[in-house]
N, C-alpha and C. Protein backbone atom coordinates (compact mmCIF):
# COMPACT_ATOMS: atom_id res chain seq x y z
N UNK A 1 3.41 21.62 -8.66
CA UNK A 1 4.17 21.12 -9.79
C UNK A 1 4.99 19.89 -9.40
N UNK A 2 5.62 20.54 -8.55
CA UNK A 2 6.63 18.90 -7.66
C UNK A 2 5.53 17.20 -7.47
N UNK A 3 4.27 17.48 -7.05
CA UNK A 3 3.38 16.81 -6.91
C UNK A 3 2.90 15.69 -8.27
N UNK A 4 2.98 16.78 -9.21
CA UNK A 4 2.30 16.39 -10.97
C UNK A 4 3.70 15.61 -11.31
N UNK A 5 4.78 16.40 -11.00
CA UNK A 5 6.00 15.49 -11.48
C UNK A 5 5.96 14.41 -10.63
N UNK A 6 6.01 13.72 -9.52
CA UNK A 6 6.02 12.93 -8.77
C UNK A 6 5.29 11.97 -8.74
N UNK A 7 3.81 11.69 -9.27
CA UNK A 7 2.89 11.27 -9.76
C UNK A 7 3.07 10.89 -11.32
N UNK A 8 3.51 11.44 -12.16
CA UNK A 8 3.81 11.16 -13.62
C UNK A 8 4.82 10.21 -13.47
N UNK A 9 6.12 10.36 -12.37
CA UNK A 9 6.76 9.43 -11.99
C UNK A 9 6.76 8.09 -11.83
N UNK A 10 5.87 8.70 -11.04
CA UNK A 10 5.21 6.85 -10.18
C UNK A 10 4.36 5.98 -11.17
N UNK A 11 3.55 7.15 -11.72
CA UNK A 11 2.43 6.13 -12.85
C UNK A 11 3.89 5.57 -13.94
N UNK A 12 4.68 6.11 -14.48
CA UNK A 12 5.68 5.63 -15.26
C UNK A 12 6.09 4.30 -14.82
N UNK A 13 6.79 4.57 -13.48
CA UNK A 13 7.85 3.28 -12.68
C UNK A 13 6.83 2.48 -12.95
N UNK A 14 5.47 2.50 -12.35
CA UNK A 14 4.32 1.44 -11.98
C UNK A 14 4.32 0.83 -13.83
N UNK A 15 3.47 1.57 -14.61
CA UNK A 15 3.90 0.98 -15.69
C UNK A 15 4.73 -0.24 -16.30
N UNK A 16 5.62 0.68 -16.09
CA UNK A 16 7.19 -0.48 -16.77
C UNK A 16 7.13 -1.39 -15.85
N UNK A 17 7.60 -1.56 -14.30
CA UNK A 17 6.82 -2.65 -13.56
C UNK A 17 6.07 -3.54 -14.62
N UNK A 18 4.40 -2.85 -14.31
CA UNK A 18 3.85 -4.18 -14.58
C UNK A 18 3.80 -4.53 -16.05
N UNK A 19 4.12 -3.87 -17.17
CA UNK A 19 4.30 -4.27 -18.35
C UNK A 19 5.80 -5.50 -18.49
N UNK A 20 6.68 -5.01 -17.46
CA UNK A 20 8.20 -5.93 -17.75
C UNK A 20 7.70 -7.15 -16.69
N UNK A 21 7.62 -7.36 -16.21
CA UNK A 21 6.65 -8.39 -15.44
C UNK A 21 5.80 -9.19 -15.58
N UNK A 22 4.61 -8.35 -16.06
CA UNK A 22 3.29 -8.86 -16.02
C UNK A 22 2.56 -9.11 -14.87
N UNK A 23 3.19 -9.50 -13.92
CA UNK A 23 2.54 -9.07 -12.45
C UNK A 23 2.64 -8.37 -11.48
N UNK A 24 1.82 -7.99 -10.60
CA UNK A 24 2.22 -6.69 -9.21
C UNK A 24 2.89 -7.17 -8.55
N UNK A 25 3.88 -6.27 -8.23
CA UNK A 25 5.38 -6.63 -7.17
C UNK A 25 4.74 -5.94 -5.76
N UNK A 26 5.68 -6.62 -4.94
CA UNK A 26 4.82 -5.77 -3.42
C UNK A 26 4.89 -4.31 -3.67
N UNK A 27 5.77 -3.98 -4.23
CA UNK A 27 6.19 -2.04 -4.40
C UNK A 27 5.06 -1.35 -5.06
N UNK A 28 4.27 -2.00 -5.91
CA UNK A 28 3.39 -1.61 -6.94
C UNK A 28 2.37 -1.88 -5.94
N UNK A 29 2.18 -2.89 -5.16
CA UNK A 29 0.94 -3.13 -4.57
C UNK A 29 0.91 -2.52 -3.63
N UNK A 30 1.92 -2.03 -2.51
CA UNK A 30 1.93 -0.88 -1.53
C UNK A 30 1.36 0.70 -2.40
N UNK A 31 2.22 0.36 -3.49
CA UNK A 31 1.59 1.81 -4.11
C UNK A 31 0.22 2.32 -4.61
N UNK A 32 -0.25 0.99 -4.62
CA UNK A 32 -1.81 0.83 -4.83
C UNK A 32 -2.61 1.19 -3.43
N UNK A 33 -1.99 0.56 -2.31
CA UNK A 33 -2.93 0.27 -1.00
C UNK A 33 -2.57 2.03 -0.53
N UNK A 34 -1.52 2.35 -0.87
CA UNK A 34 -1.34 4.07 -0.41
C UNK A 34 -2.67 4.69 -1.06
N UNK A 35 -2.91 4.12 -2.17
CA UNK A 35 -3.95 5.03 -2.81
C UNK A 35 -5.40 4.78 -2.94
N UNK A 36 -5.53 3.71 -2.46
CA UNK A 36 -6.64 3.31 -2.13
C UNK A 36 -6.84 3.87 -0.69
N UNK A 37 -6.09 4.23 0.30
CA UNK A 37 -6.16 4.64 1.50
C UNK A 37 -6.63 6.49 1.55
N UNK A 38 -5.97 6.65 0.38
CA UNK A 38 -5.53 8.31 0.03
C UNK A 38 -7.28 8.66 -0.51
N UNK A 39 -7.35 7.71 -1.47
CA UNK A 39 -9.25 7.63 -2.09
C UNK A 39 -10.18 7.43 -0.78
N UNK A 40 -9.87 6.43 0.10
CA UNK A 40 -10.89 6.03 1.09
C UNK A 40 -11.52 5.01 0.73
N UNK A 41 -11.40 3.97 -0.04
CA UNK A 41 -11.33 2.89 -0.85
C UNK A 41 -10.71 1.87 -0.08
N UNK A 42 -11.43 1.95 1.30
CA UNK A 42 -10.92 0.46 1.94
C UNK A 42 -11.43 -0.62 1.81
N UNK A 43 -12.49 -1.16 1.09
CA UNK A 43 -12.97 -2.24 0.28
C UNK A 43 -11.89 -2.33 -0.59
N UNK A 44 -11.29 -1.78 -1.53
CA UNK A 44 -10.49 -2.11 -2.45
C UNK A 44 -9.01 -2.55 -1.80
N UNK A 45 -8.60 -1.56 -0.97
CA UNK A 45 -7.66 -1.94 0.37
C UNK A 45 -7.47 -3.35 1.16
N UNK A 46 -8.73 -3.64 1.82
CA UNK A 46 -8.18 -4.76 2.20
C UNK A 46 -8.63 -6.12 1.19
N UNK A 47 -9.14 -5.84 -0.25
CA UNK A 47 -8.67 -7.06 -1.29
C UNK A 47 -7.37 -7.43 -1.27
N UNK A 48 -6.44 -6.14 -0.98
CA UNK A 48 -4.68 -6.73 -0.85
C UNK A 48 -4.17 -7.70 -0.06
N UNK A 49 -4.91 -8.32 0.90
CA UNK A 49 -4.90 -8.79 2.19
C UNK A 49 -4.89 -10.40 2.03
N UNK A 50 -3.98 -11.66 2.61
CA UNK A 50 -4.09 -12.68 2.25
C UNK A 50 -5.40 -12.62 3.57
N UNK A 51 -6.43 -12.88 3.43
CA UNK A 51 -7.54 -12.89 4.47
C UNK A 51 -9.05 -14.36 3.64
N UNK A 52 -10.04 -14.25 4.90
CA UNK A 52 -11.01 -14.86 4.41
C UNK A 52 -11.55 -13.47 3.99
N UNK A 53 -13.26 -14.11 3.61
CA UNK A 53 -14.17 -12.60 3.04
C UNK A 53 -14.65 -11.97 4.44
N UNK A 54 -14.72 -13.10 5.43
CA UNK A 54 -14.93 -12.08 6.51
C UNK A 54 -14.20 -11.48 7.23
N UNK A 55 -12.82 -12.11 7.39
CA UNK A 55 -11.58 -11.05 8.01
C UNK A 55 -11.33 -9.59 7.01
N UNK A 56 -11.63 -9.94 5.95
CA UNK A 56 -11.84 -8.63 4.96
C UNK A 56 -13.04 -8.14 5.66
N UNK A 57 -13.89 -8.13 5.67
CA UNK A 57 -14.91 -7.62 5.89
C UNK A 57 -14.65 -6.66 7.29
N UNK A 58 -14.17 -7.61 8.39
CA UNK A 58 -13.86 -6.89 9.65
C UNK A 58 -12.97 -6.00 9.42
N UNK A 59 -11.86 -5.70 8.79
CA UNK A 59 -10.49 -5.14 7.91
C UNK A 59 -11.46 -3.54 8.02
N UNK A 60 -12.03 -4.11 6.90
CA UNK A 60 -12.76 -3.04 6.12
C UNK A 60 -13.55 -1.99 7.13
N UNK A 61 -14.17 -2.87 8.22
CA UNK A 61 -14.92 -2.46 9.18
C UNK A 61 -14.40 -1.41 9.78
N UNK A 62 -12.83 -1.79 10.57
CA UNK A 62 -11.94 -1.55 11.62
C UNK A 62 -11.22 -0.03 10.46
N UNK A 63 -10.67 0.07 9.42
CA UNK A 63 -10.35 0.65 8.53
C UNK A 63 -11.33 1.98 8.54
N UNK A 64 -12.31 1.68 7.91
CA UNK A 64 -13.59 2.69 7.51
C UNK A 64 -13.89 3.65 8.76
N UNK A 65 -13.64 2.99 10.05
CA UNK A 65 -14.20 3.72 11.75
C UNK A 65 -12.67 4.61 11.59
N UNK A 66 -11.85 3.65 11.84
CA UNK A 66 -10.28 4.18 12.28
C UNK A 66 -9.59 5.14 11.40
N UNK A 67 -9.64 4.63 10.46
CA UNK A 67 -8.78 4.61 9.01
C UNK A 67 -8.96 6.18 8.76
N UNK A 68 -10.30 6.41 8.43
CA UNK A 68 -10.66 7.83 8.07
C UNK A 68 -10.81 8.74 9.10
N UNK A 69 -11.05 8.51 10.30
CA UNK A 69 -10.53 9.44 11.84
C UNK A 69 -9.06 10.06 11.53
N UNK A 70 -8.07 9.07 11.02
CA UNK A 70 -7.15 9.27 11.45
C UNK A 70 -6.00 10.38 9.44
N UNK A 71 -6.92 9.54 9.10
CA UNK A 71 -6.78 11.13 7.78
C UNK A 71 -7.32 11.77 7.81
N UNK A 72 -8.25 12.30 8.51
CA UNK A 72 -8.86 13.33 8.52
C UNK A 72 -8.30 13.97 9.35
N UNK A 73 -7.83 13.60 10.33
CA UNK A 73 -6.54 14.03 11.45
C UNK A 73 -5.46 14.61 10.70
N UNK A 74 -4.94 13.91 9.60
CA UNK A 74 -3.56 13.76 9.31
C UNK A 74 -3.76 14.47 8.02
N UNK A 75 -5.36 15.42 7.70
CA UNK A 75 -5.37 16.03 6.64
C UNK A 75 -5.23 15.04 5.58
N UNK A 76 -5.53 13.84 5.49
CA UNK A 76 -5.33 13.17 4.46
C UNK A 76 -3.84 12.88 3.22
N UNK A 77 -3.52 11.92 2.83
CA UNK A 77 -1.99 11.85 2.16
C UNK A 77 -1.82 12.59 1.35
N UNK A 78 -0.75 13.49 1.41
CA UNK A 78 -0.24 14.52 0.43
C UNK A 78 0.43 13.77 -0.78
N UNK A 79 1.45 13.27 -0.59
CA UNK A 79 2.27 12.07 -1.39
C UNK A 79 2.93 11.39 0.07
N UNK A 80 3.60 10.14 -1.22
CA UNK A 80 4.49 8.96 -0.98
C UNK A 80 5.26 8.61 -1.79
N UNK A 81 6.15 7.81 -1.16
CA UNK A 81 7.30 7.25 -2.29
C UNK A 81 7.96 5.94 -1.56
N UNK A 82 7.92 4.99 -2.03
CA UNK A 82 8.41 3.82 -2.29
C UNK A 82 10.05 3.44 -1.83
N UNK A 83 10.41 3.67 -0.29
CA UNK A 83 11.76 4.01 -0.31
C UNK A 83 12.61 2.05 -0.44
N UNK A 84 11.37 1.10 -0.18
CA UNK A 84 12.78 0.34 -0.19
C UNK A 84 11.85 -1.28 -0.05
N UNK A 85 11.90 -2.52 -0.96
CA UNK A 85 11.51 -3.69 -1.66
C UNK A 85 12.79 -4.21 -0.70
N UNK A 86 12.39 -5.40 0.09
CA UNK A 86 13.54 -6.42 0.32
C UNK A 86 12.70 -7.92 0.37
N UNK A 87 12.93 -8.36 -0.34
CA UNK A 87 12.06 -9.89 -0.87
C UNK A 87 12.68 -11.17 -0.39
N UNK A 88 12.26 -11.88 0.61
CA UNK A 88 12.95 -13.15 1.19
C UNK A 88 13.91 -13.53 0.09
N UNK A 89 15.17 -14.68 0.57
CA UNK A 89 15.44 -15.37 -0.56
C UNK A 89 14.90 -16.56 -1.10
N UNK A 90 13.69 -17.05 -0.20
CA UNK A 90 13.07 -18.31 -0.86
C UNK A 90 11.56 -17.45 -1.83
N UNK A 91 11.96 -16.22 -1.58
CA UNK A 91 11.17 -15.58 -2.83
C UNK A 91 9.18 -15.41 -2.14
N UNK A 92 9.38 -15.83 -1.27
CA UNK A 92 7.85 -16.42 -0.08
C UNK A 92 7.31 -14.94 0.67
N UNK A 93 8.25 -13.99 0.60
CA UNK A 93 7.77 -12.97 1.80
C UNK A 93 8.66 -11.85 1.49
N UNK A 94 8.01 -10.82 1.64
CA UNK A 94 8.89 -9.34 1.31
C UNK A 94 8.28 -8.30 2.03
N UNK A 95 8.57 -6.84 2.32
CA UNK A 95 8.71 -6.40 3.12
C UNK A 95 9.05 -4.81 2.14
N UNK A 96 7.71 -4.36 2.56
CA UNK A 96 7.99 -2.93 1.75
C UNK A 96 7.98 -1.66 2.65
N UNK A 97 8.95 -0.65 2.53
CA UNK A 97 8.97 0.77 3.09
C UNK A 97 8.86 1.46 2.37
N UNK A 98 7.46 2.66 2.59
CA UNK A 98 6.86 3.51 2.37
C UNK A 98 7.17 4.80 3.50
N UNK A 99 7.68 5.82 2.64
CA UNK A 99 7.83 7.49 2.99
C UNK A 99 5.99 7.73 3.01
N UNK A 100 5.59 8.57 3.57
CA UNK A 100 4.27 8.96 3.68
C UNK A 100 4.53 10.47 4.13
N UNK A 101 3.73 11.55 3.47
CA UNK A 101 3.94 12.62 3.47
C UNK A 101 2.08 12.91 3.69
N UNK A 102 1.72 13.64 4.86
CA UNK A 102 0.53 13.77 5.31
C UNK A 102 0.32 15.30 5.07
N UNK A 103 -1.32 16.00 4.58
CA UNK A 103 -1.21 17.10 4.27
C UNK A 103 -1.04 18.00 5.93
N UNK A 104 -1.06 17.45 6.85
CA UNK A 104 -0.51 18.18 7.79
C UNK A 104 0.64 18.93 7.98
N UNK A 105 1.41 17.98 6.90
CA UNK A 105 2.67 18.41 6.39
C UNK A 105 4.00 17.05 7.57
N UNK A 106 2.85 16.48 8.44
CA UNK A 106 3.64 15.52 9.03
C UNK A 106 4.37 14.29 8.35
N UNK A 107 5.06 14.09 8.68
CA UNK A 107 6.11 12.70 7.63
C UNK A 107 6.38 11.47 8.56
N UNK A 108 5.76 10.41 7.90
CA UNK A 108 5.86 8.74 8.42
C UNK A 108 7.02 8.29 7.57
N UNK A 109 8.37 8.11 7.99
CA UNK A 109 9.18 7.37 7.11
C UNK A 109 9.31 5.74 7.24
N UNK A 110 8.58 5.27 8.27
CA UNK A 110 8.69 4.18 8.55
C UNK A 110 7.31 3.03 8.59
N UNK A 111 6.59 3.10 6.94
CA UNK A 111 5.47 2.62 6.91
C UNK A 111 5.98 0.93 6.12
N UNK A 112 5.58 -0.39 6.88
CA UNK A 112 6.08 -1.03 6.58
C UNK A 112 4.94 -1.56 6.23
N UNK A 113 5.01 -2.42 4.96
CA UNK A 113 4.08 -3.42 4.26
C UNK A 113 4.32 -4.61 4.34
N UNK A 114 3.83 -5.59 4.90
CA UNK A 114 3.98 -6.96 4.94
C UNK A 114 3.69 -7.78 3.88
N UNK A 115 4.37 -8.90 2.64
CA UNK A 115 3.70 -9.21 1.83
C UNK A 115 4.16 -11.39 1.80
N UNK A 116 3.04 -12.08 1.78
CA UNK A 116 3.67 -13.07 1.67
C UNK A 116 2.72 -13.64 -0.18
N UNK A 117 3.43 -14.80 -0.39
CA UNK A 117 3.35 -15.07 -1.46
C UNK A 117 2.58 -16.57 -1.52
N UNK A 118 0.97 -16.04 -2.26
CA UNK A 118 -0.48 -16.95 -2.70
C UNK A 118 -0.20 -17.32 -3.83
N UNK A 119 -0.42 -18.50 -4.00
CA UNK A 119 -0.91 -18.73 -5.24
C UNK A 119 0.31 -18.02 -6.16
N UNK A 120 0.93 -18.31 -6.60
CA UNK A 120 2.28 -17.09 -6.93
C UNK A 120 1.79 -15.79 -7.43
N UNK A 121 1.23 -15.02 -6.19
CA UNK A 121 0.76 -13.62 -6.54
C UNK A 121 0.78 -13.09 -4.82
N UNK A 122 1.57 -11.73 -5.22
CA UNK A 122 2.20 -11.12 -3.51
C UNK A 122 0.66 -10.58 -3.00
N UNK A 123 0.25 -10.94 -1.74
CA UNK A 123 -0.70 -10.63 -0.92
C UNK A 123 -0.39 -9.94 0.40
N UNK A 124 -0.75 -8.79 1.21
CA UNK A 124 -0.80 -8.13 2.36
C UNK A 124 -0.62 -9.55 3.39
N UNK A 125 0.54 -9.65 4.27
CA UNK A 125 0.47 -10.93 5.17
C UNK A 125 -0.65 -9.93 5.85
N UNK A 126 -1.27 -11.31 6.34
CA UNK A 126 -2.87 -11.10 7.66
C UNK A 126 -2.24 -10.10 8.50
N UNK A 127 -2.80 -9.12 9.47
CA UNK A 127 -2.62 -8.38 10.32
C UNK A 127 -2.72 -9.27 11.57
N UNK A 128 -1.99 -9.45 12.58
CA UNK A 128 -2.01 -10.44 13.74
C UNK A 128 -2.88 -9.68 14.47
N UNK A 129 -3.73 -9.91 15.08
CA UNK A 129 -4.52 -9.66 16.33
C UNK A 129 -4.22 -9.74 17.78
């Protein structure tokens, strides 16, 4: 029940978001890449990514081997929640924290999202190598 409420939640916040807006904020787009991760939808995952098609591609690669080892480990995401948006002040780069709740029952409070700003639309900054 806590789960259905928590989810009715989020689809709400996300909503009003992108209806008062009109575009995805990094918070909405972390909340997307949680669930695209949660689906196994890492093609859709690393579209978030300021990348070429082939650093996506490798993304996707490195993701699909790793990615799903490691939920399948971690029992896959139970929920998440959105603890905290801090957006440069030249408005260029922001920085999202994500709670992650694993059905292991293990808890990541410190999942950070990198986001810089394309084209005026927030993108995953590149992963450094």
């Amino acid at each position: 029940m806590k789960k259905l409420a928590f989810l009715l939640s989020a689809i709400l916040v996300m909503s009003i978001t992108l209806v008062s807006c009109g575009k995805p904020t990094p918070s909405s787009i972390t909340a997307d890449c949680i669930e695209y991760i949660q689906k196994g939808d890492y093609a859709a995952y690393v579209n978030t990514f300021d990348a070429t098609d082939e650093e996506k591609a490798e993304l996707q690669e490195m993701f699909e081997k790793k990615g799903k080892a490691i939920m399948e480990k971690q029992q896959g995401i139970a929920s998440y929640e959105i603890v905290e948006e801090k957006i440069s002040e030249d408005g260029l780069t922001a920085v999202v924290n994500a709670k992650i709740t694993y059905g292991n029952g293990e808890v990541d409070e410190n999942n950070k999202f990198n986001f810089v700003k394309v084209n005026d639309e927030w993108k995953q900054a590149p992963i450094k190598k």
